[in-house]
Protein backbone atom coordinates (compact mmCIF):
# COMPACT_ATOMS: atom_id res chain seq x y z
CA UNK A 1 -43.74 116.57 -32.40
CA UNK A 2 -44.08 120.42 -32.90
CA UNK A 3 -47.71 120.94 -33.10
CA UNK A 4 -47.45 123.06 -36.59
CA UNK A 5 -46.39 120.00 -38.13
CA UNK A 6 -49.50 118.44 -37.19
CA UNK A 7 -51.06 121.07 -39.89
CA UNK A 8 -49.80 119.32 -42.44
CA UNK A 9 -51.86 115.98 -41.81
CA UNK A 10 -51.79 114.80 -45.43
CA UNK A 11 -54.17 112.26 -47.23
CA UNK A 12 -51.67 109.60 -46.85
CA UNK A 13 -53.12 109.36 -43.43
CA UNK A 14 -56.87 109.77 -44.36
CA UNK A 15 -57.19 108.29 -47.86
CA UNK A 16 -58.53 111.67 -49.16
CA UNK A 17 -57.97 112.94 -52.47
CA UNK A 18 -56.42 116.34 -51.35
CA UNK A 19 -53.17 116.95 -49.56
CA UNK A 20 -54.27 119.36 -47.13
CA UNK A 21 -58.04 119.45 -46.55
CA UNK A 22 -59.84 121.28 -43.67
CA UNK A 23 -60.32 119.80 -40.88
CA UNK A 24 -64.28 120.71 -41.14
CA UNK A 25 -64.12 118.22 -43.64
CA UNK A 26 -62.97 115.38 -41.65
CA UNK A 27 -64.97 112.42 -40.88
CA UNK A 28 -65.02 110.27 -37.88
CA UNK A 29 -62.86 107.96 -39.47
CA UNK A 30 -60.23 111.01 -40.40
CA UNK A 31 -60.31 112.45 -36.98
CA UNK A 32 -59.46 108.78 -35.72
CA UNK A 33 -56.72 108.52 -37.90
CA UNK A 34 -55.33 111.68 -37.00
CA UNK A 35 -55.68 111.00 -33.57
CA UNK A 36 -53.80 108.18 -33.93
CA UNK A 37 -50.61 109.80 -36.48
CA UNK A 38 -49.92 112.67 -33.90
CA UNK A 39 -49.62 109.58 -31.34
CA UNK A 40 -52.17 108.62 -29.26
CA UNK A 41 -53.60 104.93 -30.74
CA UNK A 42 -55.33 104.32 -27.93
CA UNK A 43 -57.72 107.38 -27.07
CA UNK A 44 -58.49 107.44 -30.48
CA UNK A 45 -61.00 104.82 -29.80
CA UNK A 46 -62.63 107.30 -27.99
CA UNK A 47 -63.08 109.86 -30.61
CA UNK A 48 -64.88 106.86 -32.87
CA UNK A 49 -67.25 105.90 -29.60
CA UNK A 50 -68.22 109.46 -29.45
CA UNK A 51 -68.72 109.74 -32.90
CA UNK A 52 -66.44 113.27 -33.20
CA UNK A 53 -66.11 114.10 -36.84
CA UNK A 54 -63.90 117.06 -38.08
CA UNK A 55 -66.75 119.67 -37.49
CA UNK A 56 -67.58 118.72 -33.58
CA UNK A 57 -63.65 118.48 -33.09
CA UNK A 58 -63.25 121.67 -33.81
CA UNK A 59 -66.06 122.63 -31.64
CA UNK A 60 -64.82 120.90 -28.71
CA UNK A 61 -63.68 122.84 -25.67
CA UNK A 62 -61.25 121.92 -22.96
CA UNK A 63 -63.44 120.27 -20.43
CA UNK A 64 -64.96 118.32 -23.56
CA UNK A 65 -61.65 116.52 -24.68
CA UNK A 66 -60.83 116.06 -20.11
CA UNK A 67 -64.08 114.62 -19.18
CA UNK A 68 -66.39 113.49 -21.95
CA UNK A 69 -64.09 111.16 -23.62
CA UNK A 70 -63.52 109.52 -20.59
CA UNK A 71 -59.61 109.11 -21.86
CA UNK A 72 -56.69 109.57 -19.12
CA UNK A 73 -55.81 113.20 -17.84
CA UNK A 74 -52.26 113.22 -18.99
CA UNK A 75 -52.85 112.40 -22.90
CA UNK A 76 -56.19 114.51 -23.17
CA UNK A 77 -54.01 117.42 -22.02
CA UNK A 78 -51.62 116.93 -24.95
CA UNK A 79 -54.55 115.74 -27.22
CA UNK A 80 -56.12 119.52 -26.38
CA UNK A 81 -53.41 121.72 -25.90
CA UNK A 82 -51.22 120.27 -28.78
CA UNK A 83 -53.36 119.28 -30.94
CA UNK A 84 -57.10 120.31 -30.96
CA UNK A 85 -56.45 123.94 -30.17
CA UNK A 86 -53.86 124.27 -32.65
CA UNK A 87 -55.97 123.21 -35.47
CA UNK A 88 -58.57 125.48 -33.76
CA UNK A 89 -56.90 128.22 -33.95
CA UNK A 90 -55.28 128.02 -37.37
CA UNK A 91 -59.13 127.22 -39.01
CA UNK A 92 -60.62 130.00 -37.50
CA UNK A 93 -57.90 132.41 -37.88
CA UNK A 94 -58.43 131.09 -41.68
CA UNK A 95 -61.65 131.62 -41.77
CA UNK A 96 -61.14 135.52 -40.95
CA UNK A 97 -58.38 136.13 -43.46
C-alpha cells in the first residue's frame, strides 16, 4: 500500500459524516479503525489500550509507536514510518499553507 493512499482514509472506514476529515479529529475508535484498514488488525488493540485518539497520534514520536505500545518491532516500524509520519507530515505541512 503506497502510504499517500492512506490520506484518503474515508468515512466508510470511520462512520463519519465527511469524506476526508483531519486526523486531529479522530477518535480512539477512528484511529483503531484506521489502524486496522492500512493492515495491521492486531496492534490496533494497542492503540484502543492506550487510549491514542487522532490528536496524541499525531503527537507520537518514533520511540512512542517502538516501545510504549508494547506491539512487535517489525509492524511498529511500518505502523511509524508508513503510516504515522506520513499523516504527520501532510497535517502539519497543512497547517502552514
Amino acid at each position: 500500500v503506497e502510504p499517500q493512499s492512506d490520506l484518503l482514509f474515508s468515512s466508510r472506514h470511520m462512520n463519519l459524516d465527511s469524506t476526508r476529515v483531519s486526523p486531529v479529529f479522530w477518535t480512539v475508535s477512528d484511529v483503531v479503525s484506521y489502524i486496522t484498514a492500512v493492515g495491521f488488525p492486531e496492534q490496533a488493540a494497542a492503540f484502543r489500550t492506550q487510549e491514542i485518539d487522532g490528536k496524541a497520534l499525531l503527537l507520537m514520536q518514533r520511540n512512542d509507536v517502538l516501545t510504549g505500545l508494547s506491539i512487535k518491532l517489525g509492524p511498529a516500524l511500518k505502523i511509524y514510518e508508513r503510516h504515522i509520519k506520513v499523516l504527520q507530515k501532510t497535517h502539519f505541512e497543512d497547517d502552514f499553507c
